[in-house]
Protein backbone atom coordinates (compact mmCIF):
# COMPACT_ATOMS: atom_id res chain seq x y z
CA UNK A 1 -51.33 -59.20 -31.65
CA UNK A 2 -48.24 -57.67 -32.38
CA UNK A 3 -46.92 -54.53 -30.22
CA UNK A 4 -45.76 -51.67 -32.57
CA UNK A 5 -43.39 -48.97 -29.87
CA UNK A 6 -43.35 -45.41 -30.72
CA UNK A 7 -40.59 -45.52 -33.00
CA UNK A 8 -41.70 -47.97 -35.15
CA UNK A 9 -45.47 -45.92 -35.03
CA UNK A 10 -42.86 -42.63 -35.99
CA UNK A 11 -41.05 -44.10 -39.32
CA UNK A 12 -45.20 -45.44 -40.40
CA UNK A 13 -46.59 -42.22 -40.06
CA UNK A 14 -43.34 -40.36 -42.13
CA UNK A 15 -43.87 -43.59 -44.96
CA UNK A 16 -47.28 -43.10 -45.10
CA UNK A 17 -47.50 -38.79 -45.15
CA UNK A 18 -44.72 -38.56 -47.87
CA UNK A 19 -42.31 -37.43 -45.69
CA UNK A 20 -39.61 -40.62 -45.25
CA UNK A 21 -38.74 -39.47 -48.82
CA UNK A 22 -40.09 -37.02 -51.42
CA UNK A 23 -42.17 -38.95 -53.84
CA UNK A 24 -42.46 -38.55 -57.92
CA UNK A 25 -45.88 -37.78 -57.93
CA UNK A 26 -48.86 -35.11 -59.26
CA UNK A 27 -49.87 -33.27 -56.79
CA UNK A 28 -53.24 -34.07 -57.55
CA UNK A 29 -52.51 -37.97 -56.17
CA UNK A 30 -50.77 -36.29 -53.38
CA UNK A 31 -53.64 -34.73 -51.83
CA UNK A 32 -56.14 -37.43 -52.47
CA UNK A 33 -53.87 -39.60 -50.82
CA UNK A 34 -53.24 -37.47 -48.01
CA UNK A 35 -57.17 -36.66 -47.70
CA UNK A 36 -56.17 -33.15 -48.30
CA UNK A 37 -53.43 -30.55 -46.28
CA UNK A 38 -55.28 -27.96 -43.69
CA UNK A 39 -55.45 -25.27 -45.03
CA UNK A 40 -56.38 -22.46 -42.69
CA UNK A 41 -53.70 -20.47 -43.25
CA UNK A 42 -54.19 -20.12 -47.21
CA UNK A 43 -50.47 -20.35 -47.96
CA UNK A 44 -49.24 -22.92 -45.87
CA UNK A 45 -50.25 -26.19 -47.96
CA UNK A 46 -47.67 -24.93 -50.23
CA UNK A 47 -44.81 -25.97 -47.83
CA UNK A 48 -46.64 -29.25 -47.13
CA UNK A 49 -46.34 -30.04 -50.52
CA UNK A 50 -42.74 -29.02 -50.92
CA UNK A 51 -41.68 -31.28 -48.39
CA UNK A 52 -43.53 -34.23 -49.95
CA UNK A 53 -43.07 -33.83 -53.39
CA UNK A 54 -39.85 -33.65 -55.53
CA UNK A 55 -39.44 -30.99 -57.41
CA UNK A 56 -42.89 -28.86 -56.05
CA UNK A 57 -43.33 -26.11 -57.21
CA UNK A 58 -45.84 -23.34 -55.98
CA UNK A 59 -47.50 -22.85 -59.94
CA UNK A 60 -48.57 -26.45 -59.76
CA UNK A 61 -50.82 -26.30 -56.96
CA UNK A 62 -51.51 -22.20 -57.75
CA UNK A 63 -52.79 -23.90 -61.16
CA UNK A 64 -55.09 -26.36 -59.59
CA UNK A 65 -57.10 -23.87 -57.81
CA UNK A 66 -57.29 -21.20 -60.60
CA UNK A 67 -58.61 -23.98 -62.71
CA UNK A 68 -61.27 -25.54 -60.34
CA UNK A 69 -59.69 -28.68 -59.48
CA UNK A 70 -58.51 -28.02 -56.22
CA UNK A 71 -60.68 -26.12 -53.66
CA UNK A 72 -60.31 -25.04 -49.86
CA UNK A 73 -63.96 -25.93 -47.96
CA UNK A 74 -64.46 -26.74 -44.47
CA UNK A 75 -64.19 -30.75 -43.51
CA UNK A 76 -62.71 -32.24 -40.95
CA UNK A 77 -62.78 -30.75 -37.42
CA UNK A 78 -64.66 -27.69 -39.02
CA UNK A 79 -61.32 -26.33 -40.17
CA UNK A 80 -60.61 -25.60 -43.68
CA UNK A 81 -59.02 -28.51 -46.13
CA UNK A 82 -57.23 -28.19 -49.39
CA UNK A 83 -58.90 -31.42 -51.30
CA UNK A 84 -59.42 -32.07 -55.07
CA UNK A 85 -63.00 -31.11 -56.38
CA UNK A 86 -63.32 -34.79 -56.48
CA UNK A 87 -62.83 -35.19 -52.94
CA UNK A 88 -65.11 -31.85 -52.45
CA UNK A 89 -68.08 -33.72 -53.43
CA UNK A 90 -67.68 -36.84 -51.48
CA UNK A 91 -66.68 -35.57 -48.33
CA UNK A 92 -68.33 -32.69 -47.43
CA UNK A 93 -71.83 -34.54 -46.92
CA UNK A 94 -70.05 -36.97 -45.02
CA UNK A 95 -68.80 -33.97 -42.66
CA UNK A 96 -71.90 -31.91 -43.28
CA UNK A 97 -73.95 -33.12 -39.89
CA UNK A 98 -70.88 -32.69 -37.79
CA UNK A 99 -70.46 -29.38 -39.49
CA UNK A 100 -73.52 -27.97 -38.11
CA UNK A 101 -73.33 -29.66 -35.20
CA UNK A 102 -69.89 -28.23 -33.97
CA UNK A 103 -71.36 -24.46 -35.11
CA UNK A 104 -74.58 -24.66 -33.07
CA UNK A 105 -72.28 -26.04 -29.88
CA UNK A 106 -70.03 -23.11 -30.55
CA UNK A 107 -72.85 -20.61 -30.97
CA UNK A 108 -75.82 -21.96 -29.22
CA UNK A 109 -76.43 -19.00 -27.46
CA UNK A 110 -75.55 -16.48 -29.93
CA UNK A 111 -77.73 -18.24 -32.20
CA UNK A 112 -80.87 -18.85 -29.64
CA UNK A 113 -83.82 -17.87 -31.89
CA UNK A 114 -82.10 -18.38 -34.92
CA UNK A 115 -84.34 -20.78 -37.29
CA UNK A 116 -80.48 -22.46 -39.43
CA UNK A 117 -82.77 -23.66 -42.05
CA UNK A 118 -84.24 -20.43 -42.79
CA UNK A 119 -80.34 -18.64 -42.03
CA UNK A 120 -79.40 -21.61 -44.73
CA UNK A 121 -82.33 -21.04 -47.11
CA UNK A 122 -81.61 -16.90 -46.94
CA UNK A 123 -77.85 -17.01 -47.34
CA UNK A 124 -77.16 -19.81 -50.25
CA UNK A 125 -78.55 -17.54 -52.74
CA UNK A 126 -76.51 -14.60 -51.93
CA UNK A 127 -73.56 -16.93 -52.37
CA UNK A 128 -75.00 -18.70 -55.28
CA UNK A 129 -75.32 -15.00 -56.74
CA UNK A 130 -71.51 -14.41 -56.62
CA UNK A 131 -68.79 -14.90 -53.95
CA UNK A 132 -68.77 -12.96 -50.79
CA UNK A 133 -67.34 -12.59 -47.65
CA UNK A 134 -69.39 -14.28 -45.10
CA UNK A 135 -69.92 -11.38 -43.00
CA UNK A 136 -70.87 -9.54 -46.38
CA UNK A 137 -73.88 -11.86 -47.13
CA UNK A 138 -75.01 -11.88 -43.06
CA UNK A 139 -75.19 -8.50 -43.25
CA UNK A 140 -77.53 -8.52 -45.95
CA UNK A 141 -80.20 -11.16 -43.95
CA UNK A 142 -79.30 -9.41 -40.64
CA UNK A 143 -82.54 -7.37 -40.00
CA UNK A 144 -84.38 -10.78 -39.69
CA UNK A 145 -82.49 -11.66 -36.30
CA UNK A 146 -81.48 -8.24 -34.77
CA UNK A 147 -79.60 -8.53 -32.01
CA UNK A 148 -77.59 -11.32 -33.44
CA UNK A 149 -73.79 -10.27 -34.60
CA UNK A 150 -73.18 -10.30 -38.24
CA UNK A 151 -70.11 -11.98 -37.60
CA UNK A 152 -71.67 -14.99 -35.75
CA UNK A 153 -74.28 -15.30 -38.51
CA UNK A 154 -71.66 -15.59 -41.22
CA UNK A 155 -69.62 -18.09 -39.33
CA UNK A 156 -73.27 -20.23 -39.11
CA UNK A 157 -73.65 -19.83 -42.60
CA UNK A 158 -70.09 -21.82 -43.66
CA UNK A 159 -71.05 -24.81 -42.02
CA UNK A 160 -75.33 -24.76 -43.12
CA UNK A 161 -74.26 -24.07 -46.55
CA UNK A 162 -71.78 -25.98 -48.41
CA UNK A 163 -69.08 -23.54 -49.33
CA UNK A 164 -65.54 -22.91 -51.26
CA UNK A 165 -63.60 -19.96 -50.63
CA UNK A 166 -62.31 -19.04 -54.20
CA UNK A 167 -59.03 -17.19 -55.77
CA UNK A 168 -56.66 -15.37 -55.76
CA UNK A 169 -57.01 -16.33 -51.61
CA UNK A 170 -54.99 -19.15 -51.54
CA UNK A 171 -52.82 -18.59 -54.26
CA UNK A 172 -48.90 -18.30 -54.03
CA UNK A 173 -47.34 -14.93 -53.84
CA UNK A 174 -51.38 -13.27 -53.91
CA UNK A 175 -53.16 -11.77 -50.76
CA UNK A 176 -56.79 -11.74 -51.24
CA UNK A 177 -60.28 -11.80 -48.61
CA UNK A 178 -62.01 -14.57 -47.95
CA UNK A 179 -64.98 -14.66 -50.79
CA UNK A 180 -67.18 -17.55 -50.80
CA UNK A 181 -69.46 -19.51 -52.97
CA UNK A 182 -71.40 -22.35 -52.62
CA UNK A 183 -69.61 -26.09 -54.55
CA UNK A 184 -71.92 -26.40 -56.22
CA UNK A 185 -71.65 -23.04 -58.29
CA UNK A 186 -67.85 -22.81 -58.31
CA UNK A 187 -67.67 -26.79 -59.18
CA UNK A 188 -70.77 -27.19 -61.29
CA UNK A 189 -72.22 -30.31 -59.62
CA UNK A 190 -74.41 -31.18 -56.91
CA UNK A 191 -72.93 -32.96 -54.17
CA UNK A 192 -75.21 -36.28 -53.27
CA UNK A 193 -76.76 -37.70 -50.26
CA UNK A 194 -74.22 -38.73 -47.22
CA UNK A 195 -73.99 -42.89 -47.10
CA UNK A 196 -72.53 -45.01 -44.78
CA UNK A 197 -70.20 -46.19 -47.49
CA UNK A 198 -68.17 -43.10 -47.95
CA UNK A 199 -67.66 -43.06 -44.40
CA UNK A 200 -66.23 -46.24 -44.43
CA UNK A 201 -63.87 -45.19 -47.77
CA UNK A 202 -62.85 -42.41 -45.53
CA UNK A 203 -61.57 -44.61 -42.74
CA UNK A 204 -59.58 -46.56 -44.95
CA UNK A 205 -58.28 -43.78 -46.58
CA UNK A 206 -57.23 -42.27 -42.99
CA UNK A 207 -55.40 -45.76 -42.09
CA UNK A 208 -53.62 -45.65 -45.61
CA UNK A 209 -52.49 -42.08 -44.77
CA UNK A 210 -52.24 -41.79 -40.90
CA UNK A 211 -52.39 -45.38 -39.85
CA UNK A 212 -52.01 -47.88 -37.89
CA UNK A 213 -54.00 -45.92 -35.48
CA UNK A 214 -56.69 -46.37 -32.87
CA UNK A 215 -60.68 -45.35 -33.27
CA UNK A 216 -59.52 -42.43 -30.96
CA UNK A 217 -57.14 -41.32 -33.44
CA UNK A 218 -59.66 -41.61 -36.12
CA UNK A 219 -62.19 -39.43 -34.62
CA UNK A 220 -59.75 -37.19 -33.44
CA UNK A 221 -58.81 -36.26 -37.25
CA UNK A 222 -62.38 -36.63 -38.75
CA UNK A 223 -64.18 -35.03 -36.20
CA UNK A 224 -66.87 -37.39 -37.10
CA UNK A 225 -68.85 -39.69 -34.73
CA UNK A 226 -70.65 -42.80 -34.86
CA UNK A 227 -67.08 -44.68 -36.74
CA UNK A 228 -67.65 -47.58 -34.30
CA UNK A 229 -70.23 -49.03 -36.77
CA UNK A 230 -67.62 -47.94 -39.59
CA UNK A 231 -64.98 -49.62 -37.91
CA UNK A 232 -67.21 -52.64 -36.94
CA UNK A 233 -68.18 -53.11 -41.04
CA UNK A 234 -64.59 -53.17 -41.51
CA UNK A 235 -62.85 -54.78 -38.96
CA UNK A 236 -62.74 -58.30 -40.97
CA UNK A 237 -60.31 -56.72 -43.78
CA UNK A 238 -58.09 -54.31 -41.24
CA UNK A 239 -55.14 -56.20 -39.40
CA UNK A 240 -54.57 -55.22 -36.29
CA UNK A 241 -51.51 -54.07 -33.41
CA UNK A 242 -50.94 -53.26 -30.26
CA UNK A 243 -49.30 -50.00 -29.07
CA UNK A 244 -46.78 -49.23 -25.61
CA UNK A 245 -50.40 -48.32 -24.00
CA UNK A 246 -52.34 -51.00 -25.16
CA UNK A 247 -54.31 -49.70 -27.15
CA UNK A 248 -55.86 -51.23 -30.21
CA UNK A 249 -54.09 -49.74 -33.66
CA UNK A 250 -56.59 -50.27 -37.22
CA UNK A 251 -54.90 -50.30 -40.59
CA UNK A 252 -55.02 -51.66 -43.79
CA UNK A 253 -53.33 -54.66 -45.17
CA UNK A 254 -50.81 -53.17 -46.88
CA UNK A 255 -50.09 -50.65 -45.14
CA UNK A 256 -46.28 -49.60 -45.18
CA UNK A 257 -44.38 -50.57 -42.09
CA UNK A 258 -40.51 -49.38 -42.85
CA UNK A 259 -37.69 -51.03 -40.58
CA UNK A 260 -37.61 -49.08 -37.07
CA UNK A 261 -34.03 -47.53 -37.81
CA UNK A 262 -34.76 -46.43 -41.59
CA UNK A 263 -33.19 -42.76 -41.73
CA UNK A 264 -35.39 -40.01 -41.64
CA UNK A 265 -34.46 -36.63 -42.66
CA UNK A 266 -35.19 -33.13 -41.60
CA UNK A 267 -38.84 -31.96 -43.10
CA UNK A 268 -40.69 -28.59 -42.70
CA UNK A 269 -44.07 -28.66 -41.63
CA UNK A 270 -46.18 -25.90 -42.14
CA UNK A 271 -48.54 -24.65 -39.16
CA UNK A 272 -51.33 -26.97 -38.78
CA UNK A 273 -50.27 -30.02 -40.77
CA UNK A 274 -52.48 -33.09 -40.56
CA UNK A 275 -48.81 -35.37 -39.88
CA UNK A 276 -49.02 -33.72 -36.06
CA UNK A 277 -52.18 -33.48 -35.85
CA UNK A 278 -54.25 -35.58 -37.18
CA UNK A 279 -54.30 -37.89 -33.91
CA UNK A 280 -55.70 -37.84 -30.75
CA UNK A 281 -52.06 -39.84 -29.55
CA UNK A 282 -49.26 -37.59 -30.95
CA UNK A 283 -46.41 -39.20 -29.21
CA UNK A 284 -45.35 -41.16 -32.04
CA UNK A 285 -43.90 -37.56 -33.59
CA UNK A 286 -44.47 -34.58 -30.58
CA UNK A 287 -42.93 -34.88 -27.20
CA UNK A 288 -45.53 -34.40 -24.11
CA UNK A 289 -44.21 -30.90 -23.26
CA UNK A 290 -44.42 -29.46 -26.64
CA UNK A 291 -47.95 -30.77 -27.57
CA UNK A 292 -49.70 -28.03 -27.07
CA UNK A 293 -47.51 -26.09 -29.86
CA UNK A 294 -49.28 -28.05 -32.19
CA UNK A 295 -52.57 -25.85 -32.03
CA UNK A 296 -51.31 -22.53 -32.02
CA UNK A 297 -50.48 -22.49 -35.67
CA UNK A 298 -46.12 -23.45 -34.58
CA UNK A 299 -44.39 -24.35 -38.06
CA UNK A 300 -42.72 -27.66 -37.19
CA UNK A 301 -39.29 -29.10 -38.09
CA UNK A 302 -38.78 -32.57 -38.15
CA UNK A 303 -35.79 -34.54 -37.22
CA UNK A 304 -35.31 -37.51 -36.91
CA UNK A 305 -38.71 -37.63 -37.40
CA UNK A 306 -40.26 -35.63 -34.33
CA UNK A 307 -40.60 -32.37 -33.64
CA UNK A 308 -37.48 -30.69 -32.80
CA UNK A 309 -37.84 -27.09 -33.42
CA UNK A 310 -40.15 -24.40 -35.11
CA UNK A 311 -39.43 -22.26 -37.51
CA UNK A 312 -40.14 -19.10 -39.36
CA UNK A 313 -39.18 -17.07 -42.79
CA UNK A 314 -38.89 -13.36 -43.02
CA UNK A 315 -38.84 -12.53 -46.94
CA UNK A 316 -37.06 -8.48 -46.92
CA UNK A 317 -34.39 -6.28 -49.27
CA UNK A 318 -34.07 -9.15 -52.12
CA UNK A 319 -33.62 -12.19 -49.54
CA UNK A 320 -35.35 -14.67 -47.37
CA UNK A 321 -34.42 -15.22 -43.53
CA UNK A 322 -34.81 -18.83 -42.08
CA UNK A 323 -35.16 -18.66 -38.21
CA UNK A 324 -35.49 -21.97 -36.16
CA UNK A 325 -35.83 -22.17 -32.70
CA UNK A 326 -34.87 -26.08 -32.01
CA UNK A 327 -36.80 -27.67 -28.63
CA UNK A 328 -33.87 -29.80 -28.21
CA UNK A 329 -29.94 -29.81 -28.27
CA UNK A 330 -29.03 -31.06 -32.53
CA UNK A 331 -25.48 -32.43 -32.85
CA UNK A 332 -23.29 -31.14 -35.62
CA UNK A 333 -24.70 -33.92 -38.54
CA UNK A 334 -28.21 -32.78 -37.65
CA UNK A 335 -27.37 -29.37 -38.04
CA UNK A 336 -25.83 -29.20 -40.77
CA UNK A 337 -28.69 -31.53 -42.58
CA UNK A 338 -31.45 -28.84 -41.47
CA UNK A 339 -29.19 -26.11 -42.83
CA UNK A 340 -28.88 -27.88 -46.15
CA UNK A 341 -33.01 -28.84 -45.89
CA UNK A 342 -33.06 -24.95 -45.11
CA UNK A 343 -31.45 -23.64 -47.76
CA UNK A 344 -33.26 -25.48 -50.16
CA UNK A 345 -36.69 -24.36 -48.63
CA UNK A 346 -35.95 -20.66 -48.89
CA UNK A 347 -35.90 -20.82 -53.01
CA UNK A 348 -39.58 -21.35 -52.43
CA UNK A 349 -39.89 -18.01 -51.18
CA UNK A 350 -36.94 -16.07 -52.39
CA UNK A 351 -35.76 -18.06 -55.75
CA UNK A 352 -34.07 -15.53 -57.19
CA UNK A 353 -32.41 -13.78 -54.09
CA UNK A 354 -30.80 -9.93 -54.04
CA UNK A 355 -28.67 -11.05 -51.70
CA UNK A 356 -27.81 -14.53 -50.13
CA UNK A 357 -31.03 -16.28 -48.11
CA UNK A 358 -29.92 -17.13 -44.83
CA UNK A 359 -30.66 -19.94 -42.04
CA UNK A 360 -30.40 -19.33 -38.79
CA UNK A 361 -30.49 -22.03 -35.70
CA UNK A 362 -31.15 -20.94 -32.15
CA UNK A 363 -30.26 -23.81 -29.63
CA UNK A 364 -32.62 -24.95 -27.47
């Protein structure tokens, strides 16, 4: 079994999430191939795209979700995914158990009392009615659990009922609440039974995207348990690898495996980005020290392919600000390539500037 080191695990994972070179592609492909961007910050898929695509810009994607084919609904890990309506209907019944699950370990004792199928059967029609804000429709089925916080209620409700949150939230350059309907309203078709099969498409989807990787790292990004008998039903078409721990990495036979020493450069992640996080082993792109950045919504720049800074953009008086903070010492070439890669970001935000954007590095 062949041993793949870190490095070699790095320039995979940059291949395989777009991000060894910006690819020619709709945006629509993008995210199926990608099995969607996080999304819980509304805005941030925007720069996820940007990084991945040539030539994004923020219209197409705005245009995808104004016209229904692109939604934002909780999936993996309970936290909100931008996926095509495609992919709405064929994963969320897949996550739908875990769904629950995670919400009544979260709330147990909040929700002690609490019959979810009635909570489910009570809320969908307020949502089916038109879209609300979750603690909107709780409020309106609160007197049947007093005592229980309106807030906690709604938060029940978006993993028992099956749920989009709709425009303008999400939508470049718009600021709107999270309102809520149910997929099948905003989508027009009912989302069918759960199967062992999609599970199993969703594991070799995660392997063409994130891979090779171990059943840790699977279950990690999913959230989902019970992939052993997934992974055991697929094992005789994945090839396998060894990592520096020794653990057992899946992937699929084609997988793309560039040459250790390919060039990689700069890209800016936005907070939350499935190329950091969707493993339970992120050493092949985070150092140790800095993991536990990743969860507290840190905007990552790459170099060299690992996280080697953070960043942030102030948009004021006609211009747009760049601020990195880098985690490490970057020598002159690096520099100036995330200056360049920084530059180019800002038109995203400030395209027609007042005065001239700016990029700013602070040394680690």
């Amino acid at each position: 079994m062949s041993l793949l080191d870190r490095r070699a695990l790095n320039r995979a994972l940059l291949a395989r999430q777009l991000l060894l070179r910006r690819h020619d592609m709709p945006v629509t492909d993008a995210l199926e191939h990608l099995v969607g961007l996080q999304a819980q910050e509304p805005l941030e898929p925007y720069v996820g795209l940007w990084s991945r695509l040539v030539g994004f810009q923020p219209s197409a994607l705005a245009e995808l979700l104004l016209s229904r084919r692109a939604v934002r609904t909780l999936l993996m890990r309970r936290t909100l995914h931008l996926v095509t309506a495609d992919d709405c209907v064929t994963l969320r019944p897949a996550h739908q158990t875990m769904l629950v699950s995670r919400a009544w370990s979260t709330w147990r004792r909040e929700l002690s009392g609490v019959d979810l199928d009635e909570l489910a059967k009570l809320g969908r029609p307020l949502f089916e009615e038109r879209p609300r804000q979750l603690t909107e429709a709780a409020r309106v089925i609160a007197d049947r659990w007093p005592g229980v916080p309106a807030r906690t209620l709604g938060d029940a409700l978006s993993t028992l009922v099956p749920l989009v949150q709709v425009p303008p939230r999400g939508v470049w350059g718009e600021r709107a609440g999270a309102y809520n309907t149910t997929i099948e309203a905003w989508l027009g078709r009912p989302l069918p039974p759960a199967s062992p099969a999609t599970v199993d498409a969703l594991v070799l989807r995660y392997l063409a995207a994130y891979g090779p990787a171990a059943t840790a790292d699977i279950r990690a990004w999913s959230g989902l348990t019970g992939l052993r008998e997934s992974v055991q039903r697929l094992r005789p078409s994945l090839r396998t690898f060894r990592d520096e721990r020794g653990r057992e990495l899946l992937d699929v036979p084609d997988g793309a495996l560039p040459d250790p020493q390919t060039p990689a450069p700069p890209r800016f992640l936005p907070a939350f980005d499935n190329a950091v996080l969707g493993y339970d082993d992120r050493s092949r792109v985070i150092d140790a020290e800095h993991r536990g950045l990743s969860v507290t919504g840190a905007r990552f720049l790459l170099v060299d392919g690992r996280v080697s800074g953070t960043w942030a953009v102030t948009v004021d008086g006609g211009a747009a600000a760049l601020r990195i903070a880098a985690l490490r010492p970057l020598t002159a070439v690096e520099r100036d390539a995330v200056v360049a890669e920084g530059e180019s970001l800002l038109t995203m935000f400030q395209p027609e500037p007042r005065h001239p954007n700016r990029v700013t590095i602070a040394d680690a």
